[in-house]
Protein backbone atom coordinates (compact mmCIF):
# COMPACT_ATOMS: atom_id res chain seq x y z
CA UNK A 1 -42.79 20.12 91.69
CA UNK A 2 -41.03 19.29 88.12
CA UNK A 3 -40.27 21.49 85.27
CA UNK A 4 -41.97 21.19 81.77
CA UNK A 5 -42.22 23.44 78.94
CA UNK A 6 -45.57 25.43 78.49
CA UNK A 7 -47.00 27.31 76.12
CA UNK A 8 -49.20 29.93 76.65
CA UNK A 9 -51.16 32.23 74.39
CA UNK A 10 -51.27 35.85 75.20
CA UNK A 11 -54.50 38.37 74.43
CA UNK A 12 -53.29 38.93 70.96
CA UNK A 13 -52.98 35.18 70.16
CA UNK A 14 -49.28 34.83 69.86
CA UNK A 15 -47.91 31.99 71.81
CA UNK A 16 -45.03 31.56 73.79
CA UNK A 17 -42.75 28.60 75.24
CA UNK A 18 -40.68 28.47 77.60
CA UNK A 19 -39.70 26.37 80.96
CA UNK A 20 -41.62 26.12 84.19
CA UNK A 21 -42.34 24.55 87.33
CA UNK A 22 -45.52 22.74 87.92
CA UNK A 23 -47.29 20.78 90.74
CA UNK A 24 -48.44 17.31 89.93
CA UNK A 25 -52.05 18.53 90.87
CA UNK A 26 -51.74 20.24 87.46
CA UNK A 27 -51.43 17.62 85.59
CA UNK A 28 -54.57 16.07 83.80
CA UNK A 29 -56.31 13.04 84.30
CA UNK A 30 -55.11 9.84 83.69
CA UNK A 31 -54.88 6.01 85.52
CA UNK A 32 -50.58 6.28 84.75
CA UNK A 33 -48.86 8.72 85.93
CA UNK A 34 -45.00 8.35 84.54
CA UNK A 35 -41.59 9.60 85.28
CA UNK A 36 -40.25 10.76 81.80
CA UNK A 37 -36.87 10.25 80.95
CA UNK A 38 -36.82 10.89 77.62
CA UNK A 39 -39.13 13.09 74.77
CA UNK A 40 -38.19 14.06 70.92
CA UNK A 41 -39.05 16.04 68.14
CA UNK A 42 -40.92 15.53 65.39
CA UNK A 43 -42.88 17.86 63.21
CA UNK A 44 -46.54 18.22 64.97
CA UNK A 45 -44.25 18.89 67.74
CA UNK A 46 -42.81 21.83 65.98
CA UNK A 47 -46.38 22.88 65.52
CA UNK A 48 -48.04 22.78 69.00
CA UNK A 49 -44.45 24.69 70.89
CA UNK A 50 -45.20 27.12 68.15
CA UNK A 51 -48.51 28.51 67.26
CA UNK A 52 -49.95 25.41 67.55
CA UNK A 53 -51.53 24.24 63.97
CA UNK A 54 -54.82 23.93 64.79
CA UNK A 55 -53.85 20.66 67.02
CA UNK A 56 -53.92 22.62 70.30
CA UNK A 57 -57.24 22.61 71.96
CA UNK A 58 -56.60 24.79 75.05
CA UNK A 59 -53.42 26.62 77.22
CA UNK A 60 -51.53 26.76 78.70
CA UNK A 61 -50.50 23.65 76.98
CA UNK A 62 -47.43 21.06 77.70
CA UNK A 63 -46.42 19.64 73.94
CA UNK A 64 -44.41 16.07 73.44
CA UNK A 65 -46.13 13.75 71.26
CA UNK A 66 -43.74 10.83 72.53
CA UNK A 67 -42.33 10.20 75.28
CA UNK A 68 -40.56 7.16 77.51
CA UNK A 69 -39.90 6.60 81.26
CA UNK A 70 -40.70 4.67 84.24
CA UNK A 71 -44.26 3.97 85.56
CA UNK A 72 -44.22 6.41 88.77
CA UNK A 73 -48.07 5.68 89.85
CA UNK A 74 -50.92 3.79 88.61
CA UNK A 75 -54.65 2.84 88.84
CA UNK A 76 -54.65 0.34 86.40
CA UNK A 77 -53.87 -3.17 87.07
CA UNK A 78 -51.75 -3.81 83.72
CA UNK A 79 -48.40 -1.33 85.14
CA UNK A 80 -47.00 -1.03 88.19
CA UNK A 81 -44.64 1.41 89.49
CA UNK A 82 -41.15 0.81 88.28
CA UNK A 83 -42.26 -0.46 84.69
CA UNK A 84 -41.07 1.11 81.41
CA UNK A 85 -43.32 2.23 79.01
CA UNK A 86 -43.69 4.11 75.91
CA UNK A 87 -45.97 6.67 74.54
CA UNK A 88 -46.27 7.56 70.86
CA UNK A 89 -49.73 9.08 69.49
CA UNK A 90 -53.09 9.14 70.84
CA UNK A 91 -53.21 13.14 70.62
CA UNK A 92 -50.53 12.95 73.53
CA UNK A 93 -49.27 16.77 73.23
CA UNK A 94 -52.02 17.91 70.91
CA UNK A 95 -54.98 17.81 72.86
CA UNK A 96 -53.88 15.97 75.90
CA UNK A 97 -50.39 17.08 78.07
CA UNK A 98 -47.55 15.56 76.52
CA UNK A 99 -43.80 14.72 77.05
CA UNK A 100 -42.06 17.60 77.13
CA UNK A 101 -41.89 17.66 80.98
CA UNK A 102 -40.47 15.65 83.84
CA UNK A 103 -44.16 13.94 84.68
CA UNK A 104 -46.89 12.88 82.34
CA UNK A 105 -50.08 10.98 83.41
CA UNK A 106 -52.20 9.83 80.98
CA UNK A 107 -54.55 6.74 80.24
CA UNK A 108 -53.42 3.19 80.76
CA UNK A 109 -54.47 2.29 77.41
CA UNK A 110 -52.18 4.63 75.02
CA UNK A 111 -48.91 3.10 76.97
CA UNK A 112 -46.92 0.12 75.55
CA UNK A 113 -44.53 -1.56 77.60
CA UNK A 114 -40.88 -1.02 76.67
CA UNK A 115 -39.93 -4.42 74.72
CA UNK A 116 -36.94 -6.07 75.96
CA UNK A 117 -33.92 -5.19 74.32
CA UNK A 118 -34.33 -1.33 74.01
CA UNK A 119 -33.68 1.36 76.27
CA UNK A 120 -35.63 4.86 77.12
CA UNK A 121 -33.00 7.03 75.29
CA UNK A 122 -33.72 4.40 72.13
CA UNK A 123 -37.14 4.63 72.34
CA UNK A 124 -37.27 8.11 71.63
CA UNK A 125 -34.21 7.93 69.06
CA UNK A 126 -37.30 5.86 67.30
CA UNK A 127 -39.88 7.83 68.34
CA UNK A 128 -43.23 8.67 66.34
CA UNK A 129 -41.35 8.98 63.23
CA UNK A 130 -39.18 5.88 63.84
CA UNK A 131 -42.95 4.13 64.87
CA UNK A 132 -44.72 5.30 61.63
CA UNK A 133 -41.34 4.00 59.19
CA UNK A 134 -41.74 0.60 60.96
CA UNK A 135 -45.49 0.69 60.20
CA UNK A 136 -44.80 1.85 56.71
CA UNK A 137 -42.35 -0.92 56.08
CA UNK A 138 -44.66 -3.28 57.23
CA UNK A 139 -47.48 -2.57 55.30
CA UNK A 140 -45.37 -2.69 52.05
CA UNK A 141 -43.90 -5.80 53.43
CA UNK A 142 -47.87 -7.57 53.70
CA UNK A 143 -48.66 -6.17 50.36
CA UNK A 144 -45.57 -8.60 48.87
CA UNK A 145 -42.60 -6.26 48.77
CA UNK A 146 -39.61 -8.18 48.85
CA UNK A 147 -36.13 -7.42 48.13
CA UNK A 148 -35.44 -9.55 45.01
CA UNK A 149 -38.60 -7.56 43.47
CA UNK A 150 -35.93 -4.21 42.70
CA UNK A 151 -35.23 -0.71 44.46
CA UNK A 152 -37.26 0.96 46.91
CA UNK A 153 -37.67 4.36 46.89
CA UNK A 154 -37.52 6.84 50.10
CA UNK A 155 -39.23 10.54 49.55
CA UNK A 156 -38.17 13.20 52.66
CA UNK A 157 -35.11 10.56 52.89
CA UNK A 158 -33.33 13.14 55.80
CA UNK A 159 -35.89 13.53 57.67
CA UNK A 160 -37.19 11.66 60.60
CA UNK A 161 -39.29 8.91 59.18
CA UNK A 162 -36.91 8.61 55.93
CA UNK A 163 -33.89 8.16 57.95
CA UNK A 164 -35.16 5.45 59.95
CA UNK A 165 -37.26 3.86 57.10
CA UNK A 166 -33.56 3.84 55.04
CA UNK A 167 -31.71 1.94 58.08
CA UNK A 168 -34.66 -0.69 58.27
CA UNK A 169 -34.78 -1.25 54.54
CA UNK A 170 -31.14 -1.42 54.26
CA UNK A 171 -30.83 -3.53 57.06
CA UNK A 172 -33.61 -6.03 55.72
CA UNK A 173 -31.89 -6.36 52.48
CA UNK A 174 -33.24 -4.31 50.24
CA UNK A 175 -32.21 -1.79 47.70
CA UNK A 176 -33.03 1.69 48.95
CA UNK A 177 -32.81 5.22 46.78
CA UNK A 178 -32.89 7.97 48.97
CA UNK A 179 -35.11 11.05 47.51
CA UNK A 180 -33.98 14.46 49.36
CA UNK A 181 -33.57 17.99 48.56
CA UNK A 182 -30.29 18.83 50.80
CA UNK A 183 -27.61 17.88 49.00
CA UNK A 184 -25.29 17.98 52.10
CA UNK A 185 -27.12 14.89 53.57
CA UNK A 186 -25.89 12.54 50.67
CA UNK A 187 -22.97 11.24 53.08
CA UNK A 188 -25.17 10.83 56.18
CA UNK A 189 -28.19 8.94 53.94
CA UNK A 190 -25.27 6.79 52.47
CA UNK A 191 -24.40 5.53 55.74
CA UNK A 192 -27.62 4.75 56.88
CA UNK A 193 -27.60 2.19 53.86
CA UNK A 194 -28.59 4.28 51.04
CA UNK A 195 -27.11 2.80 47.63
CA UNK A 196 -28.65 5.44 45.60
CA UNK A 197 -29.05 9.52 46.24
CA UNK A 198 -32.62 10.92 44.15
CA UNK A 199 -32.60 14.75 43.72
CA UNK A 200 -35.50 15.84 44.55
CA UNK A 201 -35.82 18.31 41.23
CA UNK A 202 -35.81 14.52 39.64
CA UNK A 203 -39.24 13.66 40.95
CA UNK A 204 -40.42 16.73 42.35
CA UNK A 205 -42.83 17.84 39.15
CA UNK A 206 -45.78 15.89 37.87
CA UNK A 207 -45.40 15.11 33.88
CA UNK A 208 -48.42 14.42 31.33
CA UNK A 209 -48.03 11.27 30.88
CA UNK A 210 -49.77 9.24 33.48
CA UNK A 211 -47.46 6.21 33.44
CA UNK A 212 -43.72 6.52 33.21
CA UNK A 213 -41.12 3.64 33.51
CA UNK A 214 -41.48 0.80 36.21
CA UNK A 215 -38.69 1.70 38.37
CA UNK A 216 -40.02 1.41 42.04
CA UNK A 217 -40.44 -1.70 44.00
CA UNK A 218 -41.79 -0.11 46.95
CA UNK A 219 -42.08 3.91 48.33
CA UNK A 220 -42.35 5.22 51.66
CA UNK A 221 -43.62 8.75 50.76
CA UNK A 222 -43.30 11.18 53.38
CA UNK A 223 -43.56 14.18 51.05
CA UNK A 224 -47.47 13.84 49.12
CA UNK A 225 -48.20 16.39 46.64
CA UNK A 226 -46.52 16.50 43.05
CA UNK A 227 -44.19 14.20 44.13
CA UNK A 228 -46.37 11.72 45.11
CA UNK A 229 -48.39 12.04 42.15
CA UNK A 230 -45.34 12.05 39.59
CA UNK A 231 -44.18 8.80 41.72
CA UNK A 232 -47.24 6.60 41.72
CA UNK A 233 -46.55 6.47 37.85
CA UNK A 234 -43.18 5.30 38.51
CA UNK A 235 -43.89 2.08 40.56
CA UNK A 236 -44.00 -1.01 39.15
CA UNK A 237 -46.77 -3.79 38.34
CA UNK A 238 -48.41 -4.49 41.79
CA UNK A 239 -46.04 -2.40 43.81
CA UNK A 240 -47.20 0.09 46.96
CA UNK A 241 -46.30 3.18 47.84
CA UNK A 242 -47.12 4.02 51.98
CA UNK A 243 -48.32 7.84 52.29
CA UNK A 244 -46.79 8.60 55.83
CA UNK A 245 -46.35 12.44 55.21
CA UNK A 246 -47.16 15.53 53.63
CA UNK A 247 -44.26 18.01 53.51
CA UNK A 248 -44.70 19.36 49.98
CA UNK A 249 -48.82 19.70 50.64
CA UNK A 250 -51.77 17.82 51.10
CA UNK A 251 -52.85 17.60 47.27
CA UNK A 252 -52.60 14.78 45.19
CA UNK A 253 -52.47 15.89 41.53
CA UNK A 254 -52.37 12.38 39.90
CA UNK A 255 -54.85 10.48 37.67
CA UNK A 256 -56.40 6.43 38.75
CA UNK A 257 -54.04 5.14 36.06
CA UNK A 258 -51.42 3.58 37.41
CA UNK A 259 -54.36 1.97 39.54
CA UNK A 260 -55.99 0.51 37.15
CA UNK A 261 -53.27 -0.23 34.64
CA UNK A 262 -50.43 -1.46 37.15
CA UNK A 263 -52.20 -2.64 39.83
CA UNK A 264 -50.48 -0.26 42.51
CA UNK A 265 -51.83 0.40 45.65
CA UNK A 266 -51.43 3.67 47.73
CA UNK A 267 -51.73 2.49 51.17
CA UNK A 268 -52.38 5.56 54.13
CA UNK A 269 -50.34 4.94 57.46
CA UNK A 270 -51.54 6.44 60.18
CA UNK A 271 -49.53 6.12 63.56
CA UNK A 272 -51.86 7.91 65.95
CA UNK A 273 -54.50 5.53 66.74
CA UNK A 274 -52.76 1.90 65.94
CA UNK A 275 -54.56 -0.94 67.82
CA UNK A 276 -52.08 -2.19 70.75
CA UNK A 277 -51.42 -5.22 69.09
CA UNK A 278 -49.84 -3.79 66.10
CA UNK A 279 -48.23 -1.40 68.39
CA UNK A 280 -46.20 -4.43 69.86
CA UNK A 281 -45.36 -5.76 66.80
CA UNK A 282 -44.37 -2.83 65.09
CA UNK A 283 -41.98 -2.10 68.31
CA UNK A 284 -40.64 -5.78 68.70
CA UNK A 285 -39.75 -5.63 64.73
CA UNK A 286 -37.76 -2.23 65.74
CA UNK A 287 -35.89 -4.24 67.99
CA UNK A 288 -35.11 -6.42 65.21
CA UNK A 289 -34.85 -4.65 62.45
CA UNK A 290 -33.98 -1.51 63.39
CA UNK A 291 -29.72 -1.39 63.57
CA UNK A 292 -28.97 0.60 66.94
CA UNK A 293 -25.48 2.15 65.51
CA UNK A 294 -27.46 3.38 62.59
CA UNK A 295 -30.26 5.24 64.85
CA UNK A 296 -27.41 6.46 66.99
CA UNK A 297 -25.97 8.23 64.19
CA UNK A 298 -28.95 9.78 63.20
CA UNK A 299 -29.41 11.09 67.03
CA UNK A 300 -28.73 14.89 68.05
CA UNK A 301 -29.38 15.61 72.05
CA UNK A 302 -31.31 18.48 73.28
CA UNK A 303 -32.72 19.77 76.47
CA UNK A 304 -35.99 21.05 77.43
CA UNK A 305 -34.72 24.98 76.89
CA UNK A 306 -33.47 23.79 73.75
CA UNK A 307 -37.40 23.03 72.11
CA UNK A 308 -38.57 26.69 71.13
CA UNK A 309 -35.95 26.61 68.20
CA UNK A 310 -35.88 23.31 67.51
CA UNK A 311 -39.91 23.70 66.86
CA UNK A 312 -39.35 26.10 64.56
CA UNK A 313 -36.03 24.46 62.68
CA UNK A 314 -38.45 21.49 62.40
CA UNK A 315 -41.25 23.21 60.66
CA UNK A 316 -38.60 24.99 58.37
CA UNK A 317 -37.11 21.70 57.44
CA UNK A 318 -34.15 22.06 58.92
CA UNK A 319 -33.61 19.38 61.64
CA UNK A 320 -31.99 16.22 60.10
CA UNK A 321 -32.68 12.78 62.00
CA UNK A 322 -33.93 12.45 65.10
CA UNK A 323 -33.50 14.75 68.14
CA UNK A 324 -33.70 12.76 71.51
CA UNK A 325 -34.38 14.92 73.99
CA UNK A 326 -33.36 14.39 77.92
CA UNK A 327 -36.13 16.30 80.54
CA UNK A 328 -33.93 15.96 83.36
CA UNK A 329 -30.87 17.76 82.33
């Protein structure tokens, strides 16, 4: 038996969380199964312990879209038991059991092996939205972003993805303005390695004109809508702007003008189904890249009793960092 928390959905559709015991016999197919030691939050997260989004296919349901542990059985000749691995994506917790629970089994191919040089309780400090911030600063970094080329800009800054995507860009050299609308989070992005604090009023509205100053470098936009839009006329000649989010909606009011007249590119990062390959790289460059005193000060802990309100203080906007979150206590 181990404990993990469920969801269920009653008659009237309403769901509801909360921790049980299971038998491994209930868990769903898979050639790994894994002793989790670690899980976090992030916002689809908030959405399947809650009333699920859409992302849900059936219940009762066991959320955790990440998770890290130890290899505790497995089929496939690529793991043994005893080996650390990490989970992020693959519609883990969505469609398939996830990591909020004491066992997980799933299929040999959505693990990664833990890279030397991190720990469990790190892993999930970096979690999905630590994973996609790498990714993002990657793909700016192959489109020619480089530090000497000016400020880059940070949208959602507090969040999970911006805080992480501020250490790395700090920590890598470059200039980074941190966009946020919580004012009480100016210290906190500031010692992460922000040199610059953006209201989010500032950028939040899209303007007529189509092109404004060149200002931006480089964006990793976790917010999309007007912001996005009013941003895109901001960057300058050749620069990119990674979409990783879409916290102030999914439209994109914005004209093909500062495509075709600056040469910008808007470049979609999607962490869910990476290759393995880049799934490596993007976790060794966390190793480097990443500073571990910076993601520990983003870290809050939590238990498994403690997900049902962090859900919904995720969804609301309210979480700040990351949340690692230990099954086993």
């Amino acid at each position: 038996m181990f404990k993990a928390l469920v969801v269920e959905k009653d008659d009237e559709g309403k769901t509801h969380a909360a921790v049980r015991e299971l038998d491994e016999a209930q868990l769903p197919d898979g050639e790994v199964t894994v002793s989790v030691e670690y899980s976090t939050v992030n916002y689809k997260d908030g959405l399947c312990v809650g009333p699920g989004g859409g992302l849900v296919r059936n219940y009762p349901h066991v959320p955790g879209i990440d998770f890290a542990g130890t290899v505790a059985e497995s089929d496939d000749p690529r793991y043994k038991a005893g080996d650390a691995v990490v989970l992020t994506g693959w519609r883990v917790g969505e469609a398939h059991w996830g990591g909020y629970s004491q066992k997980a089994r799933v299929k040999a191919d959505w693990l990664v092996p833990l890279p030397e040089g991190l720990e469990a309780r790190q892993a999930m400090a970096v979690g999905t939205a630590g994973f996609t911030a790498m990714l993002a600063v990657m793909a700016l970094e192959d489109h020619g972003m480089k530090p000497e080329n000016g400020p880059v800009l940070v949208t959602g800054a507090a969040g999970g993805v911006g805080s992480v995507a501020t250490a790395i860009l700090a920590n890598l050299g470059y200039e980074v303005a941190a966009a946020t609308g919580r004012p009480e989070t100016e210290e906190y992005l500031k010692r992460l390695g922000a040199s610059r604090i953006v209201a989010r009023d500032e950028i939040n509205e899209t303007v007529k004109r189509p092109l404004e100053s060149e200002t931006w470098a480089g964006c990793v936009d976790a917010v999309g809508g007007a912001m996005l839009a009013r941003v895109l006329g901001q960057m300058k000649y050749g620069a990119s702007v990674a979409a990783v989010g879409l916290a102030g909606g999914a439209g994109l009011p914005a004209t093909v003008i500062p495509f075709l007249l600056r040469g910008v590119n808007l470049l979609g990062i999607d962490s869910v189904l990476q290759p393995f390959e880049n799934r490596q790289r993007a976790w060794q460059r966390i190793v480097t890249d990443l500073p571990m005193d910076k993601l520990e000060a983003m870290v809050q802990p939590a238990t498994l009793s403690d997900l049902p309100a962090l859900g919904a203080d995720i969804l609301k906007g309210k979480v700040k960092g990351r949340v690692v979150v230990d099954v086993n206590s």
